[in-house]
C-alpha atoms as a PDB file:
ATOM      1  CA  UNK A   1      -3.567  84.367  23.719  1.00  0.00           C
ATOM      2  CA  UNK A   2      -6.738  83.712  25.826  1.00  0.00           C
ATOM      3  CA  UNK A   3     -10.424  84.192  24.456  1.00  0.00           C
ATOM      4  CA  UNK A   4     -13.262  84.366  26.732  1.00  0.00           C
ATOM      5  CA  UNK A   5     -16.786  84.446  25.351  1.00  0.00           C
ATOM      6  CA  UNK A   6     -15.187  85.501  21.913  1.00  0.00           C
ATOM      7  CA  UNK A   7     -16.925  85.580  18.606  1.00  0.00           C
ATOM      8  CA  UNK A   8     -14.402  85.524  15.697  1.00  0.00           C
ATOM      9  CA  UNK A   9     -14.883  85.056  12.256  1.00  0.00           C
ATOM     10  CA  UNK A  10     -12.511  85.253   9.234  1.00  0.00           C
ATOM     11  CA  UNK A  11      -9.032  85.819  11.133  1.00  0.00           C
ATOM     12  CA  UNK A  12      -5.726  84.215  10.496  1.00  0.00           C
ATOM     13  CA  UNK A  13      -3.945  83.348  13.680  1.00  0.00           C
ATOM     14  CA  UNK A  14      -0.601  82.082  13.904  1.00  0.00           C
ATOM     15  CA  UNK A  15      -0.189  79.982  16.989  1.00  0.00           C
ATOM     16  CA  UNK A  16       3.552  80.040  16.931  1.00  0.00           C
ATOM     17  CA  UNK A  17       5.360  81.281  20.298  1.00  0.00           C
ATOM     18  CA  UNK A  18       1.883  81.337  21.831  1.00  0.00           C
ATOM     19  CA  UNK A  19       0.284  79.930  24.837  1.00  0.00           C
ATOM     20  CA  UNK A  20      -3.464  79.307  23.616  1.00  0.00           C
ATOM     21  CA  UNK A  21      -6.490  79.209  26.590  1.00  0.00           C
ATOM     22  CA  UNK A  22     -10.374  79.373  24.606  1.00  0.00           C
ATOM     23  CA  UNK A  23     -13.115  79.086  26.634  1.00  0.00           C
ATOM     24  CA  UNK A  24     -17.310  79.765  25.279  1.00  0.00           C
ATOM     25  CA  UNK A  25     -15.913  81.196  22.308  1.00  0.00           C
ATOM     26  CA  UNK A  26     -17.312  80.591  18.602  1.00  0.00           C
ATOM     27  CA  UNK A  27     -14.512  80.847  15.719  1.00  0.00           C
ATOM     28  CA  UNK A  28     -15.697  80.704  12.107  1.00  0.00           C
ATOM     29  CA  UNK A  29     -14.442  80.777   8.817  1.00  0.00           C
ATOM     30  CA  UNK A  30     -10.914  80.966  10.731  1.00  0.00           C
ATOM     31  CA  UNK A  31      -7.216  79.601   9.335  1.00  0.00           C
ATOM     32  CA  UNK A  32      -5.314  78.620  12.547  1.00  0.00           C
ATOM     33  CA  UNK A  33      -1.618  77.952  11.265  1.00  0.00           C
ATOM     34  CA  UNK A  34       1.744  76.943  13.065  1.00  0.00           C
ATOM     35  CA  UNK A  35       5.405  76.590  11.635  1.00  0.00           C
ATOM     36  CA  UNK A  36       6.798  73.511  11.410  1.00  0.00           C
ATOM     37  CA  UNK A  37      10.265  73.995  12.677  1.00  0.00           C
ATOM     38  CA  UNK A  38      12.342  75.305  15.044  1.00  0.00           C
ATOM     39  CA  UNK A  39       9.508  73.604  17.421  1.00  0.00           C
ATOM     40  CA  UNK A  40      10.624  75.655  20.756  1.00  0.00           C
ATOM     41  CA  UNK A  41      11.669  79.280  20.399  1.00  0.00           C
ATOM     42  CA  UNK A  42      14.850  81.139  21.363  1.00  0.00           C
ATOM     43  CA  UNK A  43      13.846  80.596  25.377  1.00  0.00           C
ATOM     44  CA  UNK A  44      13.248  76.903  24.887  1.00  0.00           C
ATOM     45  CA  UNK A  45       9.717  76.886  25.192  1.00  0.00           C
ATOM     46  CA  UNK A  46       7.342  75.501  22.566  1.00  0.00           C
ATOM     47  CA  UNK A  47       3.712  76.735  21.282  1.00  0.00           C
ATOM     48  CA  UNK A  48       0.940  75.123  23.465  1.00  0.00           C
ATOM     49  CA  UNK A  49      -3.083  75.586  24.531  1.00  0.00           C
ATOM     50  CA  UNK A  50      -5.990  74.313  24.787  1.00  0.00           C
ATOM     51  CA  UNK A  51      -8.661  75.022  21.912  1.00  0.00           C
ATOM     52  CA  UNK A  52     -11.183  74.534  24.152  1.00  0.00           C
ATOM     53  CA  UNK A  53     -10.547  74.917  27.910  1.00  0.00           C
ATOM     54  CA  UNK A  54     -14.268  75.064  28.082  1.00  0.00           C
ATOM     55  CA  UNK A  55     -16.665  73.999  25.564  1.00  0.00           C
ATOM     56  CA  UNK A  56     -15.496  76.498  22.007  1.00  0.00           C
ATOM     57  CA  UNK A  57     -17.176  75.884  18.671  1.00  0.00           C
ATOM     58  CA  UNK A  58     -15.252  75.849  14.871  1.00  0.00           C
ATOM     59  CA  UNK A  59     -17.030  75.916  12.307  1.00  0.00           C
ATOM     60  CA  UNK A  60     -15.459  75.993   8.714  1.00  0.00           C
ATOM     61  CA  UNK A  61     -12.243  76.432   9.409  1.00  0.00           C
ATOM     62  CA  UNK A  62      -8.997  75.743   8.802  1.00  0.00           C
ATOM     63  CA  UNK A  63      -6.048  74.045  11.074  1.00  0.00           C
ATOM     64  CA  UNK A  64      -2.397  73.742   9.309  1.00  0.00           C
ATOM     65  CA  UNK A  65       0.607  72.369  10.592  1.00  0.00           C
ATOM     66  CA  UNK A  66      -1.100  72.353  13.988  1.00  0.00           C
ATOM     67  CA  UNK A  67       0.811  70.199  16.396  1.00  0.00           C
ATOM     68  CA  UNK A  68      -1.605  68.265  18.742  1.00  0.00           C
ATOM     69  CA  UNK A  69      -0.190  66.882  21.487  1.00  0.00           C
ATOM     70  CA  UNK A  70      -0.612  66.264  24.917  1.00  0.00           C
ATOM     71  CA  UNK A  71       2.704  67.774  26.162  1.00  0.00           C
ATOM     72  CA  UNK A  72       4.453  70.731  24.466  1.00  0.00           C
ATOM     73  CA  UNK A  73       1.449  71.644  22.025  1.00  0.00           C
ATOM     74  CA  UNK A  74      -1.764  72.169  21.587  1.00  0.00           C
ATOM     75  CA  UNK A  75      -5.283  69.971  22.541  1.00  0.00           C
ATOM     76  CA  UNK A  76      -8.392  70.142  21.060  1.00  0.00           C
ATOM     77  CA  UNK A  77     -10.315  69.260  24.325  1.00  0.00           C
ATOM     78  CA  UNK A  78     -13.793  70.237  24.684  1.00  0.00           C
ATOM     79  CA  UNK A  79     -14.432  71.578  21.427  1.00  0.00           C
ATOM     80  CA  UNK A  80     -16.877  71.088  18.803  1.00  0.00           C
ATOM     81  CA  UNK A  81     -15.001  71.132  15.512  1.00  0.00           C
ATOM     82  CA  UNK A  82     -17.851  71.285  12.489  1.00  0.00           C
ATOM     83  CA  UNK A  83     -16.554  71.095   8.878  1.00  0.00           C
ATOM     84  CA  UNK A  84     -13.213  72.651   9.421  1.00  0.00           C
ATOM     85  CA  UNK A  85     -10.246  71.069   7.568  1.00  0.00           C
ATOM     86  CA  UNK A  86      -6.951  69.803   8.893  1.00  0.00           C
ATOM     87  CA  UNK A  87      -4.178  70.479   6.872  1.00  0.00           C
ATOM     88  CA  UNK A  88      -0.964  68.395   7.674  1.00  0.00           C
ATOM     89  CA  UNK A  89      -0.995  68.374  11.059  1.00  0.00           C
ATOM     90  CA  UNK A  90       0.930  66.278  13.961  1.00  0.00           C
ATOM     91  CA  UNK A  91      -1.398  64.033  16.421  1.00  0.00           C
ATOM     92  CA  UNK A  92       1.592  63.027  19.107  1.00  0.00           C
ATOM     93  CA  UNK A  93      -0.014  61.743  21.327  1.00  0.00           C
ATOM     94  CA  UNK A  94      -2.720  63.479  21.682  1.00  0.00           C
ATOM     95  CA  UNK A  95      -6.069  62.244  22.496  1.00  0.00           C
ATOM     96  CA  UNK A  96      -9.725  63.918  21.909  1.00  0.00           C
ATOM     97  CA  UNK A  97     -11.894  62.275  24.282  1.00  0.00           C
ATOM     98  CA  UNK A  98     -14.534  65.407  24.954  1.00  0.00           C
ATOM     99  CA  UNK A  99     -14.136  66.890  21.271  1.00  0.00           C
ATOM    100  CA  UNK A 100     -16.623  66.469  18.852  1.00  0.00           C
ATOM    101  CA  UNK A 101     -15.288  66.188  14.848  1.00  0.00           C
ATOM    102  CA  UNK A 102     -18.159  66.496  12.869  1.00  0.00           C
ATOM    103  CA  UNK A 103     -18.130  66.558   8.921  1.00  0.00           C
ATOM    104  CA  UNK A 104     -13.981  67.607   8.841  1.00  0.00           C
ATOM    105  CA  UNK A 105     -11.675  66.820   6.056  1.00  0.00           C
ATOM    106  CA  UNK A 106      -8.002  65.945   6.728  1.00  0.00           C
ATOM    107  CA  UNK A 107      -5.499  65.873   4.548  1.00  0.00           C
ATOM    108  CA  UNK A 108      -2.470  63.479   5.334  1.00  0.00           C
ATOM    109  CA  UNK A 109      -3.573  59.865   5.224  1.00  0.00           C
ATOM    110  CA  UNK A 110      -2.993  58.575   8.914  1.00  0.00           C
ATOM    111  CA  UNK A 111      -4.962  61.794  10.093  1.00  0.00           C
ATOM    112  CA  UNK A 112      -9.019  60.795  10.118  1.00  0.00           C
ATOM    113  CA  UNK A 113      -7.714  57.565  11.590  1.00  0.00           C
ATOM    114  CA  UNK A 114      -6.330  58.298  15.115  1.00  0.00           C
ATOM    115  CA  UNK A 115      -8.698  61.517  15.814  1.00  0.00           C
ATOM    116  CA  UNK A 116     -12.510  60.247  14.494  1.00  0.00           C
ATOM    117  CA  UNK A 117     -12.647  57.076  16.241  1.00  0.00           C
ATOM    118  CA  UNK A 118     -12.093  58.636  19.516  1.00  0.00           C
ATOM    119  CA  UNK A 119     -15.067  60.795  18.696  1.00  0.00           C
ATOM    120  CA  UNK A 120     -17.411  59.958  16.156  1.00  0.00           C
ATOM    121  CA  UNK A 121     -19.530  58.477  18.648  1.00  0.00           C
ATOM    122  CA  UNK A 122     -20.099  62.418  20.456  1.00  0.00           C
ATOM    123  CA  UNK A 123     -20.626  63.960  16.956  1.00  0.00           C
ATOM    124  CA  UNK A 124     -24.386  64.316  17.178  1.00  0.00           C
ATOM    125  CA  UNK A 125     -24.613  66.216  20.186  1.00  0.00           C
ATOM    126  CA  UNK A 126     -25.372  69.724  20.841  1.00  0.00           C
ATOM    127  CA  UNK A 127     -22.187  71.993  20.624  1.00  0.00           C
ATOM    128  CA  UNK A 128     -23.124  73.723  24.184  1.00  0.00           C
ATOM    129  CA  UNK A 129     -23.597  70.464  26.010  1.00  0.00           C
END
């Protein structure tokens, strides 16, 4: 799945059996979901990407069961993630140094921990930068 210079707003995308590439592309109001298990598919390969391969912006939405991680899944890179909402997802060693998390809600308790304060100190720059 590869965006280039995309606007999308209000889609649903499941990001299982994918390969994800997003690069200047603007997602709102979006619900990004992966299953939990089997992790690889019938070929052995497992979902994986780049949410922003070049700066992307997300605003308001939604990321579920997303598994970030450095090696077989998915990284949030350069993006600029405003007021979305994180929804049980996986951090395995995965780390957001260019990402930007600004005013996002997650929901499982060790979540906010290991993402924000790689960030927070980006989170008042311009989204484009």
């Amino acid at each position: 799945m590869y965006f280039f210079r995309a606007s999308v707003t209000d889609v649903e995308l499941w990001l299982n059996d994918v390969h994800l590439a997003v690069e200047w592309s603007e997602f709102a109001n979006c619900h990004f979901r992966q299953r939990v298990k089997p992790i690889t598919n019938e070929h052995g390969f497992s979902a994986q990407g780049s949410f922003a391969n070049r700066q992307a912006l997300y605003r308001d939405c939604v990321f579920e069961r997303v598994r970030f991680k450095l090696l077989g899944g998915f990284s949030m890179s350069r993006g600029w993630y405003e007021n979305c909402t994180f929804l049980n997802c996986r951090w395995e060693g995965h780390f957001a140094h260019d990402a930007s998390v600004v005013d996002c809600t997650f929901h499982r308790p060790d979540e906010r921990l290991r993402v924000v304060r790689r960030v927070q100190a980006r989170a008042q720059r311009d989204p484009w930068q």
